[in-house]
PDB file of N, CA and C in Angstrom:
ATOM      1  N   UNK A   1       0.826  -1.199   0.000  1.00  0.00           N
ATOM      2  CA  UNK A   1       0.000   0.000   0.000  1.00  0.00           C
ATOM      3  C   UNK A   1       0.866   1.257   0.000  1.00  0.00           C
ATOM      4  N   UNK A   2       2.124   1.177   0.977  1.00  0.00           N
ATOM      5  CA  UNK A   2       2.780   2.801   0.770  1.00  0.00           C
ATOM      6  C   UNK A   2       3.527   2.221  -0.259  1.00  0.00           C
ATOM      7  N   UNK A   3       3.854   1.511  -0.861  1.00  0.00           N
ATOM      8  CA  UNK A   3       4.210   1.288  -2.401  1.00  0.00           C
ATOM      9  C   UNK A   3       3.835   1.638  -2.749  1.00  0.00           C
ATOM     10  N   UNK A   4       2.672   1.888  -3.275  1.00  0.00           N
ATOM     11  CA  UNK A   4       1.628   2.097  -4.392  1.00  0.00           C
ATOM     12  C   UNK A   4       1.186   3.475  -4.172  1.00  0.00           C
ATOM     13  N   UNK A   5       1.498   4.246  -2.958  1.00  0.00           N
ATOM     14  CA  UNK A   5       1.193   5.432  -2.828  1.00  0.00           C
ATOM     15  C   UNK A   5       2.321   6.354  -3.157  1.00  0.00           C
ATOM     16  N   UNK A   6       3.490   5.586  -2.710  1.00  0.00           N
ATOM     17  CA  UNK A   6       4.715   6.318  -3.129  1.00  0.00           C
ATOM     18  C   UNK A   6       5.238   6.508  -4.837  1.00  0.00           C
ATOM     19  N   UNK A   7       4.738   5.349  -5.267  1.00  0.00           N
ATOM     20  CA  UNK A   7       4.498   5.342  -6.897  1.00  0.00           C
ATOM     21  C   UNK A   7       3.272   6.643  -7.334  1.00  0.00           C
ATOM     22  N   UNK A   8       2.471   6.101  -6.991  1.00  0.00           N
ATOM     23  CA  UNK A   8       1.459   7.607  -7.635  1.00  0.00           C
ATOM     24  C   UNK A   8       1.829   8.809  -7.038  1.00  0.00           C
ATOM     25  N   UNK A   9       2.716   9.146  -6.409  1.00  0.00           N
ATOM     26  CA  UNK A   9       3.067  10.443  -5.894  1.00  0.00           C
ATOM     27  C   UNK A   9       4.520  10.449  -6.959  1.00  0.00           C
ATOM     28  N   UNK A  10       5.413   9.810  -7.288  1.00  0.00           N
ATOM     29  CA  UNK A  10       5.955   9.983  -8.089  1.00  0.00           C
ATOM     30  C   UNK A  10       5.974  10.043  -9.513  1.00  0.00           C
ATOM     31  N   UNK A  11       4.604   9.397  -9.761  1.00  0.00           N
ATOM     32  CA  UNK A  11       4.518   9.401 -11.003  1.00  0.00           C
ATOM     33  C   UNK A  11       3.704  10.901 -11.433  1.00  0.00           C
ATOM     34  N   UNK A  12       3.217  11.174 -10.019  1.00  0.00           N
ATOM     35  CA  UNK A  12       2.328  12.759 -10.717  1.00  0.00           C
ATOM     36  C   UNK A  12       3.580  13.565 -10.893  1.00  0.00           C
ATOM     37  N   UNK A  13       4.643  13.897  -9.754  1.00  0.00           N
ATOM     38  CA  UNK A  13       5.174  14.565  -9.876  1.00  0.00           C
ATOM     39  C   UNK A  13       6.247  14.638 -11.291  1.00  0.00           C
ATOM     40  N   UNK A  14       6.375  13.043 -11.876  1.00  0.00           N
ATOM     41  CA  UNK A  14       7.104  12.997 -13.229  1.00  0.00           C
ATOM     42  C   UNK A  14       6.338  13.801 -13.945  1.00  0.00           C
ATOM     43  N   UNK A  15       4.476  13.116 -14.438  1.00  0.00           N
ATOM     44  CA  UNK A  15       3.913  14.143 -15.533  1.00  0.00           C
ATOM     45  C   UNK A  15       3.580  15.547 -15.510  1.00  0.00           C
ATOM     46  N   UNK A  16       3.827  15.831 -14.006  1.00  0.00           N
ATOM     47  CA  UNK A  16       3.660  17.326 -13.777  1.00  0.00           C
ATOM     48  C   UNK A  16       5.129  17.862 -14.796  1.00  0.00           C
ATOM     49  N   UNK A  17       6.143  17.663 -14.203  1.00  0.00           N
ATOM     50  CA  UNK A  17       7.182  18.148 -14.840  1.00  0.00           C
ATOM     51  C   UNK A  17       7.678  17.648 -16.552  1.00  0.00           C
ATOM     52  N   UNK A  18       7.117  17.013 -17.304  1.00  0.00           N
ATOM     53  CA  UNK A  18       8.092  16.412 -18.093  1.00  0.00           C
ATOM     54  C   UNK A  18       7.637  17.333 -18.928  1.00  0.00           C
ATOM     55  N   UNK A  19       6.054  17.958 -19.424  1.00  0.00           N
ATOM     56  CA  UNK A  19       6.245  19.138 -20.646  1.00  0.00           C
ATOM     57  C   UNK A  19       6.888  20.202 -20.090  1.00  0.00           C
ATOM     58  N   UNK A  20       7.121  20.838 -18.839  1.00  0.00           N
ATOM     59  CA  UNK A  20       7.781  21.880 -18.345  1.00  0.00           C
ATOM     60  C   UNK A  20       9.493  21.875 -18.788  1.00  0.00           C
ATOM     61  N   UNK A  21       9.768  20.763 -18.909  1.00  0.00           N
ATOM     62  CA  UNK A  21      11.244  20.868 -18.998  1.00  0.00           C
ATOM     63  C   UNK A  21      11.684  20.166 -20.534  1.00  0.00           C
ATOM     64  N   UNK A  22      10.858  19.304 -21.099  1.00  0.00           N
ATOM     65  CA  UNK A  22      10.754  19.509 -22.573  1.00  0.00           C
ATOM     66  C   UNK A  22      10.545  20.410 -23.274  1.00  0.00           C
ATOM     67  N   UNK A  23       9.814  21.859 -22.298  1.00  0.00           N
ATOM     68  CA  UNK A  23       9.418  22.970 -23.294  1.00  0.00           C
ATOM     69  C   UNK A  23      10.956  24.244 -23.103  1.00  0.00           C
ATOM     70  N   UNK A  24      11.487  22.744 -22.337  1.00  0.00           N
ATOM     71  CA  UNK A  24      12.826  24.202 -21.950  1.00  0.00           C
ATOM     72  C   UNK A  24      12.499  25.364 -20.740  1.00  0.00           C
ATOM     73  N   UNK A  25      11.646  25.381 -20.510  1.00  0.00           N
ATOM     74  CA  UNK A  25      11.247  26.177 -19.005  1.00  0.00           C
ATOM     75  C   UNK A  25      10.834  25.455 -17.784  1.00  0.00           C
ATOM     76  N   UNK A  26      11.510  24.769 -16.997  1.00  0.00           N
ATOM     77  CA  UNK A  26      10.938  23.708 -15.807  1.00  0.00           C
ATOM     78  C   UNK A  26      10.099  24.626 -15.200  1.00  0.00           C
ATOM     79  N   UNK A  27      10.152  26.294 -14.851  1.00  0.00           N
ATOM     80  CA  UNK A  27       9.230  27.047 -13.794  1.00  0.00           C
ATOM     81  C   UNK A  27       7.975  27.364 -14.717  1.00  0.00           C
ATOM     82  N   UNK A  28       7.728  27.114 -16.503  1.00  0.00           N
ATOM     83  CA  UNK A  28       6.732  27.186 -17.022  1.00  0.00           C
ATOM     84  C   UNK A  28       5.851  26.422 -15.842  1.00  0.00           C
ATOM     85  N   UNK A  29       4.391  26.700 -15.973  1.00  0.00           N
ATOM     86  CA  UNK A  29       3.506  25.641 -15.174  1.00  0.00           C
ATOM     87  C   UNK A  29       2.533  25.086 -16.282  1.00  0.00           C
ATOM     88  N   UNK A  30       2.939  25.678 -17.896  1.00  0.00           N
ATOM     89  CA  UNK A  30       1.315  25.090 -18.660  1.00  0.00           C
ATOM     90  C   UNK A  30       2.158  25.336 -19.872  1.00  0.00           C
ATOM     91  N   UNK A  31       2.970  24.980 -20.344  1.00  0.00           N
ATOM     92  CA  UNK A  31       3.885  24.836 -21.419  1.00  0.00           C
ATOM     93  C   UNK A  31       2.604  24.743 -22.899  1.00  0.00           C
ATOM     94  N   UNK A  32       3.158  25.325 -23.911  1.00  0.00           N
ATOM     95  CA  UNK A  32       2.102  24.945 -25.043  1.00  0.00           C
ATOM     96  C   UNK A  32       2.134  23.301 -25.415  1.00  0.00           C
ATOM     97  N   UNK A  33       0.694  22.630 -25.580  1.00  0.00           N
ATOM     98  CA  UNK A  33       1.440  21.769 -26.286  1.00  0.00           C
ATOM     99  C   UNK A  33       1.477  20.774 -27.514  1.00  0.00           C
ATOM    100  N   UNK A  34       1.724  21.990 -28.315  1.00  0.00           N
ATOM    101  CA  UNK A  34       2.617  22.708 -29.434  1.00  0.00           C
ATOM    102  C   UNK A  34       4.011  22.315 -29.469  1.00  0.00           C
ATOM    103  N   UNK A  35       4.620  22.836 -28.405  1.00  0.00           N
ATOM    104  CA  UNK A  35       5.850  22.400 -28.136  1.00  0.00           C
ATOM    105  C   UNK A  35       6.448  21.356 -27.998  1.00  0.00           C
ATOM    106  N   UNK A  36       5.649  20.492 -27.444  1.00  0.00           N
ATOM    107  CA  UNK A  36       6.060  18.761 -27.334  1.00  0.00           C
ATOM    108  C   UNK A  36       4.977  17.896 -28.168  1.00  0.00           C
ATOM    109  N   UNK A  37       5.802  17.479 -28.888  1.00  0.00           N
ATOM    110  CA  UNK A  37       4.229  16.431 -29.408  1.00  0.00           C
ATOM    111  C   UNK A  37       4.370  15.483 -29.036  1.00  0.00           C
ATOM    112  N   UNK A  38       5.622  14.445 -28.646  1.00  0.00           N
ATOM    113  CA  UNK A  38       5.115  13.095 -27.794  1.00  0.00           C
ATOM    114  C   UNK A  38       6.282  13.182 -26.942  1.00  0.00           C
ATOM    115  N   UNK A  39       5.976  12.680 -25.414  1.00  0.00           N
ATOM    116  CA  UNK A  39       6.915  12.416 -24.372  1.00  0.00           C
ATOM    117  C   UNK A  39       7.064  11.042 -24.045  1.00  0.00           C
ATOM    118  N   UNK A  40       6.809   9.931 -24.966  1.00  0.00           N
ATOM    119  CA  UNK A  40       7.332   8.477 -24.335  1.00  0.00           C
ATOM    120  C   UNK A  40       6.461   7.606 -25.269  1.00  0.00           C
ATOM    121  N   UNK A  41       6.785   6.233 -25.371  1.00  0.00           N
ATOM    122  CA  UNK A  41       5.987   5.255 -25.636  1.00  0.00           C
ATOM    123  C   UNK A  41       5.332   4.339 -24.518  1.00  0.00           C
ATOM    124  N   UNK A  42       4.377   4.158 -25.507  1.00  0.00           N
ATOM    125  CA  UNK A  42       3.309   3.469 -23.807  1.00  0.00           C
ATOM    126  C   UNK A  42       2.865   1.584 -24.460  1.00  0.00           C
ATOM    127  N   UNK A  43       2.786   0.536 -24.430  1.00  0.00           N
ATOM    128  CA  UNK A  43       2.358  -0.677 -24.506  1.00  0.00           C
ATOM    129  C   UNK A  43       1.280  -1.300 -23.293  1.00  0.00           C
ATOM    130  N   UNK A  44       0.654  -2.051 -23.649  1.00  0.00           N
ATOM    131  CA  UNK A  44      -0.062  -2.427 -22.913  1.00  0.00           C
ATOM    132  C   UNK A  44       0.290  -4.301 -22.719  1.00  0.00           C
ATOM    133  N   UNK A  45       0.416  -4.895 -21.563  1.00  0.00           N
ATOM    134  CA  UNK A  45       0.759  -6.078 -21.611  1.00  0.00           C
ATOM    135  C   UNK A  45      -0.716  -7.164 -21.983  1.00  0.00           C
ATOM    136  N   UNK A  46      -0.534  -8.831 -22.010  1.00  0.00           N
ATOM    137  CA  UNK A  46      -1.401  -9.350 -22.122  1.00  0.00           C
ATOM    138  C   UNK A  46      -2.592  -9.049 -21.237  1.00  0.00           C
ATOM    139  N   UNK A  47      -1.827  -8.942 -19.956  1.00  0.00           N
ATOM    140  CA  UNK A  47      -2.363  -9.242 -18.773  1.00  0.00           C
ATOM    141  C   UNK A  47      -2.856  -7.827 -18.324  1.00  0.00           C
ATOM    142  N   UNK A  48      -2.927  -6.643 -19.608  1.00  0.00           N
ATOM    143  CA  UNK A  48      -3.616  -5.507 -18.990  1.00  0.00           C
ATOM    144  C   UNK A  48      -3.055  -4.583 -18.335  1.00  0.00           C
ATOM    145  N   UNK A  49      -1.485  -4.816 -18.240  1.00  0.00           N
ATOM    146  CA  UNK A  49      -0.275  -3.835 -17.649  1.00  0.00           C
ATOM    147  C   UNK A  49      -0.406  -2.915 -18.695  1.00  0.00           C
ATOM    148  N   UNK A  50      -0.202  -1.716 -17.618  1.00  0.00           N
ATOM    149  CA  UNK A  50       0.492  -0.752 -19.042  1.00  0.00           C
ATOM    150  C   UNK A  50       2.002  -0.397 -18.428  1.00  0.00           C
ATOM    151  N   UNK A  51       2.812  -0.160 -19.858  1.00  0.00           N
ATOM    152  CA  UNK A  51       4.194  -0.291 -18.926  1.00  0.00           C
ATOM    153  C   UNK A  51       4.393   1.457 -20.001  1.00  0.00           C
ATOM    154  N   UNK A  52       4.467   2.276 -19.460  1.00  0.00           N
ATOM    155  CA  UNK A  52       4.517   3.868 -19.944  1.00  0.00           C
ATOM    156  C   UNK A  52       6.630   4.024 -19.563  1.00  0.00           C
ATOM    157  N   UNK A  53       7.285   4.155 -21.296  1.00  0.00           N
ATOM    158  CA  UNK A  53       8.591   4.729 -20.723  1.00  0.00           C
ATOM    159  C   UNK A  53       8.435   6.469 -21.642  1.00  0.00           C
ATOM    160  N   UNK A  54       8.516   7.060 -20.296  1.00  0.00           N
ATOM    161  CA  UNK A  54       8.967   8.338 -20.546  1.00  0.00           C
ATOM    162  C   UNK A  54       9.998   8.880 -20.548  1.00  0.00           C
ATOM    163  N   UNK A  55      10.017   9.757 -21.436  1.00  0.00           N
ATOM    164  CA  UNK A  55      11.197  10.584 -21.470  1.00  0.00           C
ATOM    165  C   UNK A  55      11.531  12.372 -22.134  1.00  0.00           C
ATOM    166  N   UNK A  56      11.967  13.035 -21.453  1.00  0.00           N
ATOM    167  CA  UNK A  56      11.805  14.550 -22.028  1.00  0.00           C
ATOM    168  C   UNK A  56      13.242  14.892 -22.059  1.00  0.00           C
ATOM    169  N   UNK A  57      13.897  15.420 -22.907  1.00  0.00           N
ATOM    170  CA  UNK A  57      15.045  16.006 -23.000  1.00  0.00           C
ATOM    171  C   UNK A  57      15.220  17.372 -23.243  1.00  0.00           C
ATOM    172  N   UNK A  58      16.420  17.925 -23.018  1.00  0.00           N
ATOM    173  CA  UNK A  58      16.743  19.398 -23.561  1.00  0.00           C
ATOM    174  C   UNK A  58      18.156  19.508 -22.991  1.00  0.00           C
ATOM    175  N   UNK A  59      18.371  20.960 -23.604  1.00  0.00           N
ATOM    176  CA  UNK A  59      20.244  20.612 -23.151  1.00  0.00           C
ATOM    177  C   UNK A  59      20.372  20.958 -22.277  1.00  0.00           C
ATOM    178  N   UNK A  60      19.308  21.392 -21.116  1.00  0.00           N
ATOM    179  CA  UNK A  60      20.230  21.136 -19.425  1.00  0.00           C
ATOM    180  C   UNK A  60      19.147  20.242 -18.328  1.00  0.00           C
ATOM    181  N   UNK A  61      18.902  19.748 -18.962  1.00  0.00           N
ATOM    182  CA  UNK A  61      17.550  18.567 -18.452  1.00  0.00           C
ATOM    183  C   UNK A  61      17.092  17.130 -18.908  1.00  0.00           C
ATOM    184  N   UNK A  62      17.480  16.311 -18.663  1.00  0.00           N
ATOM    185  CA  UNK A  62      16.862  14.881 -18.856  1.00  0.00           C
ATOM    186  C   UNK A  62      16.222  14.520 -17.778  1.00  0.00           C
ATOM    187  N   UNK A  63      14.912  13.987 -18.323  1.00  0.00           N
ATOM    188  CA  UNK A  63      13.830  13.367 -16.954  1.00  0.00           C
ATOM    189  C   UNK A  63      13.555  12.203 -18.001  1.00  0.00           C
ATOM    190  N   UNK A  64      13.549  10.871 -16.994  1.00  0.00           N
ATOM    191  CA  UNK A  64      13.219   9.655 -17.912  1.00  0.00           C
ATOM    192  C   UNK A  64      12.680   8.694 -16.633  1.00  0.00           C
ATOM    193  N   UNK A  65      11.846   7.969 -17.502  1.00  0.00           N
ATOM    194  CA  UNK A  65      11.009   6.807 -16.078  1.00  0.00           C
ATOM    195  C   UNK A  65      10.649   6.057 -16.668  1.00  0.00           C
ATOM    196  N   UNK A  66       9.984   4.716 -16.373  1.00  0.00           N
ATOM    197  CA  UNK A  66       9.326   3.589 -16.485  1.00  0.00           C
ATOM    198  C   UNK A  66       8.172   3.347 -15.702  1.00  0.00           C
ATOM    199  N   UNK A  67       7.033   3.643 -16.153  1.00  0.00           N
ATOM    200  CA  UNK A  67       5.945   3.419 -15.062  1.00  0.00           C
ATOM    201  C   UNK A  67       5.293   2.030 -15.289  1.00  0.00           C
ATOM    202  N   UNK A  68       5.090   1.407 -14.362  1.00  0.00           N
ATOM    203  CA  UNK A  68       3.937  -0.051 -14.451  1.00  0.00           C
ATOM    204  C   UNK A  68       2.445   0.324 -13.901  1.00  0.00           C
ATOM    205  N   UNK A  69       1.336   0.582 -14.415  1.00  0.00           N
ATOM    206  CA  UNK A  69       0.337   0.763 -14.071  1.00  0.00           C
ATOM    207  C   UNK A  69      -0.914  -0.549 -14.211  1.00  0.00           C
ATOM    208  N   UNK A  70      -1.180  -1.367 -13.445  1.00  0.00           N
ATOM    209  CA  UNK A  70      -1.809  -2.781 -13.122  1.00  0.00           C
ATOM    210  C   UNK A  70      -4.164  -2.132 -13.317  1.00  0.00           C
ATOM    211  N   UNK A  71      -4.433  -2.810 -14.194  1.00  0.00           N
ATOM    212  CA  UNK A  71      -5.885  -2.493 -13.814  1.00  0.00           C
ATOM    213  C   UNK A  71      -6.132  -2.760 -12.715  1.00  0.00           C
ATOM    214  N   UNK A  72      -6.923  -1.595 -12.289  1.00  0.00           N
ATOM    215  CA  UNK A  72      -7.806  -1.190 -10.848  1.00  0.00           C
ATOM    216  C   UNK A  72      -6.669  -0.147 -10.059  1.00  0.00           C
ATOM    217  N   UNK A  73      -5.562   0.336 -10.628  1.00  0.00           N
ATOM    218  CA  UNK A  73      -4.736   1.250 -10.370  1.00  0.00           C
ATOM    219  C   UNK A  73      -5.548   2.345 -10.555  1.00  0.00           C
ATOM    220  N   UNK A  74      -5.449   3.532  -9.663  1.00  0.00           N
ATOM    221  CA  UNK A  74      -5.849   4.699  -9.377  1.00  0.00           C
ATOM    222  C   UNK A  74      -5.796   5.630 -10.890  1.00  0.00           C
ATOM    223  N   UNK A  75      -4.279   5.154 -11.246  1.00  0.00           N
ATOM    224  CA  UNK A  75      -4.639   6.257 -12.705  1.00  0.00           C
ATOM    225  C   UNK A  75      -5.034   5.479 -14.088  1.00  0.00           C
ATOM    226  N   UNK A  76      -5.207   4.522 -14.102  1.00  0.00           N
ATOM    227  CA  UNK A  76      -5.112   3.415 -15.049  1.00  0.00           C
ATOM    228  C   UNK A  76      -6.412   3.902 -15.803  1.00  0.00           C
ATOM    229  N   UNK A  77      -7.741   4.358 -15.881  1.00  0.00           N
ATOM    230  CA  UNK A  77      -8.377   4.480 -16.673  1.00  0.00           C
ATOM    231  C   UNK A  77      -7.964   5.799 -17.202  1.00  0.00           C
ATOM    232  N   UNK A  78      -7.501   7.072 -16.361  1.00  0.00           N
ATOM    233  CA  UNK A  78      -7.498   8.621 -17.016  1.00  0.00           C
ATOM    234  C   UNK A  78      -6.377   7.987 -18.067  1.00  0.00           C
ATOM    235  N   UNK A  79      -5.356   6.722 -17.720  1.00  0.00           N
ATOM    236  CA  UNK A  79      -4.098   7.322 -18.706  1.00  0.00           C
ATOM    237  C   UNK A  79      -5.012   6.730 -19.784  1.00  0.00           C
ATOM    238  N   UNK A  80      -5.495   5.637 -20.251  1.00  0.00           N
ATOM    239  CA  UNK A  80      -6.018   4.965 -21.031  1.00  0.00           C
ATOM    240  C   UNK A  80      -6.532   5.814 -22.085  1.00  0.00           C
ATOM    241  N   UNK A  81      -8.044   6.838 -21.209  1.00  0.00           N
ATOM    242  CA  UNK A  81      -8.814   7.560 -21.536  1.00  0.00           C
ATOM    243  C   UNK A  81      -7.522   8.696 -22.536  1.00  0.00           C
ATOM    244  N   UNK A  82      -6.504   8.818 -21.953  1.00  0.00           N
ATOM    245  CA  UNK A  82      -5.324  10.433 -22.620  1.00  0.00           C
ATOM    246  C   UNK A  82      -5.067   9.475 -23.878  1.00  0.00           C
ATOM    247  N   UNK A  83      -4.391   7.873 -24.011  1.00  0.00           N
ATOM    248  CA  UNK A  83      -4.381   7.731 -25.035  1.00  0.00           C
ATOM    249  C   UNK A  83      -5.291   7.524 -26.096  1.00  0.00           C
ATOM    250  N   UNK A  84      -6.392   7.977 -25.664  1.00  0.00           N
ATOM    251  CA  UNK A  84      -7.430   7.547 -26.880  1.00  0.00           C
ATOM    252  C   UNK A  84      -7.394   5.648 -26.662  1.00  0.00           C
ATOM    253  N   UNK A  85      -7.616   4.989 -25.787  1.00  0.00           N
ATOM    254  CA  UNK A  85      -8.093   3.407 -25.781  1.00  0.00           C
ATOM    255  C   UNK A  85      -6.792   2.928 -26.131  1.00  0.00           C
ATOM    256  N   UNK A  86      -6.286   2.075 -25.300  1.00  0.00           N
ATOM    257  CA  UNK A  86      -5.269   0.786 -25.617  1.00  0.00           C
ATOM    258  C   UNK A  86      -5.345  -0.457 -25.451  1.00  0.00           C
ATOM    259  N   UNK A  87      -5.154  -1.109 -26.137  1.00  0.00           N
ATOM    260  CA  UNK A  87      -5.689  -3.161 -26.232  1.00  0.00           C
ATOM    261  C   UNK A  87      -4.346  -3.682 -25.998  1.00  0.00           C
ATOM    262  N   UNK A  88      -4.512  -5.322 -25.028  1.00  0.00           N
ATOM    263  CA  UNK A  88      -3.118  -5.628 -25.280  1.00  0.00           C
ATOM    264  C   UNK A  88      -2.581  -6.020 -26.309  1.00  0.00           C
ATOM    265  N   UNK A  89      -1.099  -5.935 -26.067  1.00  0.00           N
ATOM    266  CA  UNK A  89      -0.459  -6.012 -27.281  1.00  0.00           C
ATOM    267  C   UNK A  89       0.108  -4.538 -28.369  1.00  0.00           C
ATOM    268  N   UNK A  90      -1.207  -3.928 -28.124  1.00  0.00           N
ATOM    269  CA  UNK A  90      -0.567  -2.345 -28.460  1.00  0.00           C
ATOM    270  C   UNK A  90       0.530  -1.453 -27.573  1.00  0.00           C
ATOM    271  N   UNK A  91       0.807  -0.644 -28.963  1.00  0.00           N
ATOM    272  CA  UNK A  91       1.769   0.302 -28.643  1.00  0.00           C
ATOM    273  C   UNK A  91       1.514   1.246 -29.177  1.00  0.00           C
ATOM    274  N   UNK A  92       1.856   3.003 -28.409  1.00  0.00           N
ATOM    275  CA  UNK A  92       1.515   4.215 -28.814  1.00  0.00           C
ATOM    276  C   UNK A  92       2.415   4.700 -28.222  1.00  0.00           C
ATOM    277  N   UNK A  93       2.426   6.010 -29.022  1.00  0.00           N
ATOM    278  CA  UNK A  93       3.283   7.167 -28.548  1.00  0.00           C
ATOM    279  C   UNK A  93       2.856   8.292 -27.597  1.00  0.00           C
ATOM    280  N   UNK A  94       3.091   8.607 -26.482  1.00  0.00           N
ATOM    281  CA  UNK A  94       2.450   9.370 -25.341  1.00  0.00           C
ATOM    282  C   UNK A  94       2.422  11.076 -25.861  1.00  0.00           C
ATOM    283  N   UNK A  95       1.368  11.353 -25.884  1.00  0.00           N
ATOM    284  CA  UNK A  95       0.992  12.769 -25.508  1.00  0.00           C
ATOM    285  C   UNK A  95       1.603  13.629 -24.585  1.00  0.00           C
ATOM    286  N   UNK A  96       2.034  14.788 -24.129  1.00  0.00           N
ATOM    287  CA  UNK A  96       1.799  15.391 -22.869  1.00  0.00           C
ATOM    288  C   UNK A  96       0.657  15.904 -22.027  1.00  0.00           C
ATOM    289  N   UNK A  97       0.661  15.630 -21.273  1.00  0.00           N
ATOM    290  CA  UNK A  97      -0.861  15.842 -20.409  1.00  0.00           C
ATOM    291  C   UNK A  97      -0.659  17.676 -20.143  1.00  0.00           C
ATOM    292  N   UNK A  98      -1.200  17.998 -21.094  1.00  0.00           N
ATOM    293  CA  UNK A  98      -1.596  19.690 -20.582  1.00  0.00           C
ATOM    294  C   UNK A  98      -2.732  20.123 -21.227  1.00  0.00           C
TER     295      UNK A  98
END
């Protein structure tokens, strides 16, 4: 349980930041986005995992992660819902959430 809490507290704080510092301004708070068109690839496993690797670069900033999100996970339908629906076996390219 504080697993799983310590994960969703890190994982907000990754998508909070990753268009901020892809857009080249980390103190931006709402970056255009314009500016980033995809921050990671996302797959979905047989078994309904989604395994999200992110990543944002710029030349004085790299932020990169691996998230595992299990159905009945707290964010597991909004991310679903951001990619427009994922089946297993698929793969997509992540949006930024702004």
């Amino acid at each position: 349980m504080i697993m799983a809490m310590i994960m969703s507290i890190a994982s907000a704080l990754f998508l909070a930041l990753v268009p901020a510092v892809a857009a080249g301004d980390p103190l931006e708070a709402h970056p255009s986005c314009d500016d980033t068109k995809f921050i990671g690839v996302v797959s979905m496993a047989d078994d309904g995992t989604i395994r999200m690797h992110l990543r944002s670069m710029v030349a004085t900033a790299i932020v990169e992660s691996d998230l595992l999100y299990k159905p009945g996970d707290s964010d597991y339908d909004s991310i679903v819902s951001h990619l427009g629906g994922l089946a297993p076996g698929q793969s997509k390219s992540v949006r930024p959430w702004c």
